[in-house]
N, C-alpha and C. Protein backbone atom coordinates (compact mmCIF):
# COMPACT_ATOMS: atom_id res chain seq x y z
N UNK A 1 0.63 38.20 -28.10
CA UNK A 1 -0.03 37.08 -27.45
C UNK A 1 -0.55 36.09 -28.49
N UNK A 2 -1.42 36.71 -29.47
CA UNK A 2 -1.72 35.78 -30.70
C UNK A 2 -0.65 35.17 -31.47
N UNK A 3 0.53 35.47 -31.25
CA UNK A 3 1.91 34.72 -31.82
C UNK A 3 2.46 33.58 -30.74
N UNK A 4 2.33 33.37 -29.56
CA UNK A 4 2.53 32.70 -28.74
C UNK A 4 1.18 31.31 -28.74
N UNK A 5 0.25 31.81 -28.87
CA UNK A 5 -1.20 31.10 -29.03
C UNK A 5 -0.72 30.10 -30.14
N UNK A 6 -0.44 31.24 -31.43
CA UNK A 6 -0.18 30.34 -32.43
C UNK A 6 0.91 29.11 -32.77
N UNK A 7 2.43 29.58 -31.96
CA UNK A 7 2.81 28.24 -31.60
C UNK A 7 2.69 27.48 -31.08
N UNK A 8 2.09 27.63 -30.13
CA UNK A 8 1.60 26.55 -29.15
C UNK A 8 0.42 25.60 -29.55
N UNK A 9 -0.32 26.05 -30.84
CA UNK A 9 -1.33 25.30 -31.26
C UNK A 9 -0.41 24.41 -32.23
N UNK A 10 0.53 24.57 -32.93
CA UNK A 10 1.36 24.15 -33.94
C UNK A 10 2.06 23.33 -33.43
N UNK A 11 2.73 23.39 -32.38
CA UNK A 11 3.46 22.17 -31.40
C UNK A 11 2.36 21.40 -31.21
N UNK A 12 1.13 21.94 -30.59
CA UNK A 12 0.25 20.67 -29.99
C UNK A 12 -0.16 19.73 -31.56
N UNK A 13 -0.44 20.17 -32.31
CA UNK A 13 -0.40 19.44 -33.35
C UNK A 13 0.80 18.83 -34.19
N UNK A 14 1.97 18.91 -33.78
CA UNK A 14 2.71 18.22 -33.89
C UNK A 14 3.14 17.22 -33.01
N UNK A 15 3.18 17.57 -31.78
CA UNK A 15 3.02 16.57 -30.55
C UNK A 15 2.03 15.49 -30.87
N UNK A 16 0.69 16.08 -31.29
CA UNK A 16 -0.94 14.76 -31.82
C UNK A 16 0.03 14.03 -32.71
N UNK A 17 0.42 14.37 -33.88
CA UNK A 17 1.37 13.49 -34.86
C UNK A 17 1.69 12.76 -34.96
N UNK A 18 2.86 13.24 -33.99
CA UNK A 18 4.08 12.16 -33.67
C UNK A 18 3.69 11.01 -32.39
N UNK A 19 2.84 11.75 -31.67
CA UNK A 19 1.94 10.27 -30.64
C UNK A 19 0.92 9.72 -31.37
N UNK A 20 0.18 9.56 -32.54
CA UNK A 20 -0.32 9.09 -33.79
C UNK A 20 0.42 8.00 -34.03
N UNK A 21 1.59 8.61 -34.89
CA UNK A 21 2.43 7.68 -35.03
C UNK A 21 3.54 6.07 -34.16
N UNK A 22 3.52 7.15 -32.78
CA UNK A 22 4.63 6.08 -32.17
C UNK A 22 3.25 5.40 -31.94
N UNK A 23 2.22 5.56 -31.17
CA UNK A 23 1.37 4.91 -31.03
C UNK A 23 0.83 3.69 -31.95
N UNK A 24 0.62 4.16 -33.50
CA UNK A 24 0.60 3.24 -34.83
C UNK A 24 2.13 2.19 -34.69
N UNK A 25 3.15 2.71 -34.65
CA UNK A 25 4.11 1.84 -34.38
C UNK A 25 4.25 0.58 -33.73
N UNK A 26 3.87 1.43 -32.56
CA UNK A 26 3.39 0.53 -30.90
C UNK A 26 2.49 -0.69 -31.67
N UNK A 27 1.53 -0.51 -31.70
CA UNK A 27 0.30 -1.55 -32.17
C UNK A 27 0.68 -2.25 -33.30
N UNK A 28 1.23 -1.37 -34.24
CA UNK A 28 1.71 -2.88 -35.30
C UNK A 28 3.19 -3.84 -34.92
N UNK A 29 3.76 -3.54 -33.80
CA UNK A 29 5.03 -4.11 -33.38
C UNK A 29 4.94 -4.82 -31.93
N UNK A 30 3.50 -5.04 -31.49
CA UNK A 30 3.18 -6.07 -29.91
C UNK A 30 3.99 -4.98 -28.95
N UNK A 31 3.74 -3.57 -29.07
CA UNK A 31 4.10 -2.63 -27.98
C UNK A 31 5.59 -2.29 -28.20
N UNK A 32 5.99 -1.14 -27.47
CA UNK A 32 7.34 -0.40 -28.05
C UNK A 32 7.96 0.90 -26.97
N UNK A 33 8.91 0.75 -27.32
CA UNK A 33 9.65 1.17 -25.95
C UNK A 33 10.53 2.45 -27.02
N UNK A 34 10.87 3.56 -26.24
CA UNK A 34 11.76 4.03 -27.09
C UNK A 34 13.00 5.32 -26.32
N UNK A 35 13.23 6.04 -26.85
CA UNK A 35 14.51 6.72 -26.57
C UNK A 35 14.65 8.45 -27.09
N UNK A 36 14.70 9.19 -26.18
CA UNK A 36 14.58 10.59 -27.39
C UNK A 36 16.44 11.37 -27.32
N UNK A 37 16.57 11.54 -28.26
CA UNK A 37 18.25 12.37 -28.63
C UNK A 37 18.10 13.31 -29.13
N UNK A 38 18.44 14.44 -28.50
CA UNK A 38 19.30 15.85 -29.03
C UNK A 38 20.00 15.56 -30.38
N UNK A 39 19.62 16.13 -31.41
CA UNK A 39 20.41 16.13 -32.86
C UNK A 39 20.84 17.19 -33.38
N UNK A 40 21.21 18.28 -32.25
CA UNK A 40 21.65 19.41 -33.05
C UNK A 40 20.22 20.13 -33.51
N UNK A 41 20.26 21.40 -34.24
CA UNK A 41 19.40 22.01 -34.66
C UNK A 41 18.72 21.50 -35.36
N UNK A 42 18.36 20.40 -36.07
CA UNK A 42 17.38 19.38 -36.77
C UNK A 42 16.23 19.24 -35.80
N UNK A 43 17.22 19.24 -34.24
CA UNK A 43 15.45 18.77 -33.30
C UNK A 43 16.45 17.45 -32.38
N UNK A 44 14.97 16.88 -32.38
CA UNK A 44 15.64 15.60 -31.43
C UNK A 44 14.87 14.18 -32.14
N UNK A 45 15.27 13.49 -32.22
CA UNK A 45 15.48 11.53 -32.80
C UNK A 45 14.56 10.88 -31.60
N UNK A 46 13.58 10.49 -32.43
CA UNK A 46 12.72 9.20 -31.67
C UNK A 46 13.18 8.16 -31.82
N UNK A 47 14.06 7.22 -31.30
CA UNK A 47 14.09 5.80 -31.53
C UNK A 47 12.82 5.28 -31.00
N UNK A 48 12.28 4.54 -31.93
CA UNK A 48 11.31 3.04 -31.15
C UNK A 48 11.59 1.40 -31.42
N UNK A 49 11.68 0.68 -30.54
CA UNK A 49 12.15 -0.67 -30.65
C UNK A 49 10.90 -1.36 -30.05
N UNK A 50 10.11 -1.72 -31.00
CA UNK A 50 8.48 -3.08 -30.76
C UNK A 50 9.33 -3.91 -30.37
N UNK A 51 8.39 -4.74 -29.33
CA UNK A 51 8.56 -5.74 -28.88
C UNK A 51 8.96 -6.99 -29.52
N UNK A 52 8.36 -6.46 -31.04
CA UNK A 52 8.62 -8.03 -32.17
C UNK A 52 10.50 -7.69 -32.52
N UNK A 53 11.19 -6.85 -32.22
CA UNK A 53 12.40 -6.25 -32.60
C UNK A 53 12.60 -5.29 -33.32
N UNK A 54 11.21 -5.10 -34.26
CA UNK A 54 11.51 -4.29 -35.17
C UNK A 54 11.54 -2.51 -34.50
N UNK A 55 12.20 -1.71 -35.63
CA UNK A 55 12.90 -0.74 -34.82
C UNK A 55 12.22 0.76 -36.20
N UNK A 56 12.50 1.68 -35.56
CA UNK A 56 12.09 3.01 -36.71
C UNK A 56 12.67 3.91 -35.63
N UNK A 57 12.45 5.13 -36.42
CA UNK A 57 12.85 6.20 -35.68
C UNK A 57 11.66 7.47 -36.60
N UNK A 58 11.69 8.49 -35.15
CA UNK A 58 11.19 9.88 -35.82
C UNK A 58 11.88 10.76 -35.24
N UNK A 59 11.79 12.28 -36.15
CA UNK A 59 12.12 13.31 -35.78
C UNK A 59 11.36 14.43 -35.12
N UNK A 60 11.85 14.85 -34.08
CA UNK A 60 10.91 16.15 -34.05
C UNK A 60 11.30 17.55 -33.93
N UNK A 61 10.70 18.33 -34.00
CA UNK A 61 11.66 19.40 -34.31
C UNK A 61 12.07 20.18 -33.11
N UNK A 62 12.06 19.83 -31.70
CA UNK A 62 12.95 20.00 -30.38
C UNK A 62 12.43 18.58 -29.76
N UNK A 63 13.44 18.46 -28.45
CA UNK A 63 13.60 17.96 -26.97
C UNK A 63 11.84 17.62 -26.48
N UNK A 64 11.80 19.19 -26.09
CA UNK A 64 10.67 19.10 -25.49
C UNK A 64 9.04 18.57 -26.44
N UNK A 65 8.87 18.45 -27.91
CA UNK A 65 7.87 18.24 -28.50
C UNK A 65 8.49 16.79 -28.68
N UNK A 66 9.47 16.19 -28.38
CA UNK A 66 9.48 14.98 -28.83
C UNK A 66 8.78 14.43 -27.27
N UNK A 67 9.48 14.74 -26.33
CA UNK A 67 9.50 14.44 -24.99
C UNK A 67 7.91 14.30 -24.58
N UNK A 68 7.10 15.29 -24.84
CA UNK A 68 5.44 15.39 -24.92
C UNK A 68 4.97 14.38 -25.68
N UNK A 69 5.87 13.88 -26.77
CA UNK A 69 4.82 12.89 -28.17
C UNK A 69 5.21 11.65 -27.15
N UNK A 70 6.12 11.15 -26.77
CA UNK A 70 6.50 9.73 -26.46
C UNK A 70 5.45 9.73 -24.65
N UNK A 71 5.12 10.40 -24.03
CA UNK A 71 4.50 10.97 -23.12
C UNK A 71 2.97 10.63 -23.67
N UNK A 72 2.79 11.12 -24.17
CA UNK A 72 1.52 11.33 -24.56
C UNK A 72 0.80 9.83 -25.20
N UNK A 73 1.89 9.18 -26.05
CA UNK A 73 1.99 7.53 -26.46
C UNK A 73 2.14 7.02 -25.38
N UNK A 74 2.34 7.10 -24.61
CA UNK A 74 2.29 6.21 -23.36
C UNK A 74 3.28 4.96 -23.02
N UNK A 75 4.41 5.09 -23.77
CA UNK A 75 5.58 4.33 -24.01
C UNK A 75 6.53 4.48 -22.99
N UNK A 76 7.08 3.24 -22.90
CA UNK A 76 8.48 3.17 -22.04
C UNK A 76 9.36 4.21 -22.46
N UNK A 77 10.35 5.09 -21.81
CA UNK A 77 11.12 6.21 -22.45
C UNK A 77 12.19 5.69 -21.86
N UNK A 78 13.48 5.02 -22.90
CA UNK A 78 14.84 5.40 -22.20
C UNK A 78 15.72 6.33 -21.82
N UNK A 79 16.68 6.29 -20.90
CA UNK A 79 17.48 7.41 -21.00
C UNK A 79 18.58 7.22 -22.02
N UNK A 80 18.92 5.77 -22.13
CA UNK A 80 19.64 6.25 -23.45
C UNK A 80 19.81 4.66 -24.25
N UNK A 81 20.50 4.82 -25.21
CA UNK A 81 20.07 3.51 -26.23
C UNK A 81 21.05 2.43 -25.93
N UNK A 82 21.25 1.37 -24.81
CA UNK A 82 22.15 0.71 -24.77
C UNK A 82 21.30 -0.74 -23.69
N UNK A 83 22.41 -1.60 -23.23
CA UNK A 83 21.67 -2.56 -22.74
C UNK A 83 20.48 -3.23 -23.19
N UNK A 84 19.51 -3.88 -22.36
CA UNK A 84 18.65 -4.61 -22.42
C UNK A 84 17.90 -4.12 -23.98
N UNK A 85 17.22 -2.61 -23.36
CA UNK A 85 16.88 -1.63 -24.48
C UNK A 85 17.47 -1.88 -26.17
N UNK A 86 18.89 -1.72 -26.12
CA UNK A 86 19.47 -1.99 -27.38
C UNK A 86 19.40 -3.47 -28.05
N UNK A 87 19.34 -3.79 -26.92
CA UNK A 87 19.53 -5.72 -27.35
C UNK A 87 18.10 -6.25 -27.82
N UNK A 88 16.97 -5.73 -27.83
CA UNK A 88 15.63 -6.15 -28.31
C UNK A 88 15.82 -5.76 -29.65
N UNK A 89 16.54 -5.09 -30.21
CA UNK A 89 16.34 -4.75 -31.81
C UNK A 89 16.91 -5.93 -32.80
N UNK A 90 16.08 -6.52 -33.77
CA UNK A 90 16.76 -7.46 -34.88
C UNK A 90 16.98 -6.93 -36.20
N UNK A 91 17.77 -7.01 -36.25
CA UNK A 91 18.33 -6.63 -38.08
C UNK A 91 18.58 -7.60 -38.91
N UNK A 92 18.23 -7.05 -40.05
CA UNK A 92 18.19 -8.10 -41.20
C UNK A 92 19.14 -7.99 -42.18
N UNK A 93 19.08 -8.38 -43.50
CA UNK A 93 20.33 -8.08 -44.45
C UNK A 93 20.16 -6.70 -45.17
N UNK A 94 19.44 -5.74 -45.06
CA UNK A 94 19.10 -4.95 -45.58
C UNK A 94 20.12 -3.77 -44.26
N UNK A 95 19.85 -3.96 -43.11
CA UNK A 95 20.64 -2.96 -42.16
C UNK A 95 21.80 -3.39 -42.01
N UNK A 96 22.27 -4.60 -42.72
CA UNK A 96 23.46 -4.79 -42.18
C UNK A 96 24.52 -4.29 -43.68
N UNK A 97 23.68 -3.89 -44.67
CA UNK A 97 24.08 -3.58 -45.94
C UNK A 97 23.96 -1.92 -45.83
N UNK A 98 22.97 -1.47 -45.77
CA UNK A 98 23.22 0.10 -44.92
C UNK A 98 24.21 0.06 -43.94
N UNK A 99 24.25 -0.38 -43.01
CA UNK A 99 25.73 -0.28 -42.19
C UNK A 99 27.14 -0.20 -42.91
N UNK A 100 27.33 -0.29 -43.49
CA UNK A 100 28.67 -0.58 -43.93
C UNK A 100 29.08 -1.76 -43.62
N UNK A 101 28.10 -3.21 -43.73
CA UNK A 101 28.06 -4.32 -43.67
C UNK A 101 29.39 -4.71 -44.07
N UNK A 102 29.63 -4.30 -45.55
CA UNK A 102 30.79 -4.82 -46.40
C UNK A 102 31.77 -4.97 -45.78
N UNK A 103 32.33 -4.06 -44.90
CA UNK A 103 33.64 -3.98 -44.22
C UNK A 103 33.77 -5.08 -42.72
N UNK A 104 32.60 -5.61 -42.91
CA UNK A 104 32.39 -6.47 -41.50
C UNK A 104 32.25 -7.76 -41.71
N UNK A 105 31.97 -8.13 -43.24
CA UNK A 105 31.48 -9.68 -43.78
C UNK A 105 29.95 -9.36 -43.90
N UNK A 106 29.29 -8.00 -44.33
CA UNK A 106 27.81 -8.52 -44.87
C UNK A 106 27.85 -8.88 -45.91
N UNK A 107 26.47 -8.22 -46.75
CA UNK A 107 26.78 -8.65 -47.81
C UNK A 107 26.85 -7.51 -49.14
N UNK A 108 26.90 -7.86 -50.10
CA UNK A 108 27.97 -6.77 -51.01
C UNK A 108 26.72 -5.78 -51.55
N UNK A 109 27.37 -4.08 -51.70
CA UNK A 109 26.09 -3.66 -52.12
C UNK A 109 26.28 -3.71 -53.88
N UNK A 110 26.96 -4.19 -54.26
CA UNK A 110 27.07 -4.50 -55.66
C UNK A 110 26.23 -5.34 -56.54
């Protein structure tokens, strides 16, 4: 029972965390909407997209502790990253150079 106690205190403090954070996100970006993904055994991918465009992501280490953090932030949750949702994000020359810009006309990482 004290092993069950003990994860469950360890999630809830990881859950506080990561709603810490999207929350900090939220407020420095005029509010923020976001998205949670299955990544395989890594956990699951927070996308967040602020209202100003700007965009981040977190990890958490399952579904369900991400699902509680974006819950708990009090954020719009998509079901998945496309449309309206996708179209609020702006990128600059820096993501379009991480992208594999080069092959598209960005600009050179040389």
């Amino acid at each position: 029972m004290a092993d069950t106690q003990q994860v469950d205190a360890k999630d809830g403090r990881r859950i506080a965390r990561l709603a810490h954070q999207i929350s900090a996100f939220s407020k420095e970006h005029g509010g923020a909407e976001g998205q949670v993904a299955y990544i395989g055994e890594r956990g699951a991918r927070i996308v967040l997209v602020g209202e100003d465009g700007g965009w981040g992501d977190l990890v958490a280490p399952s579904v369900e502790i991400a699902e509680k953090a974006v819950e708990k932030a009090g954020i719009t949750v998509h079901e998945s990253f496309d449309g309206e949702f996708a179209a609020k994000v702006r990128t600059g020359p820096y993501e379009w150079t991480r992208m594999a810009g080069i092959q598209v006309g960005g600009p050179s990482n040389g």
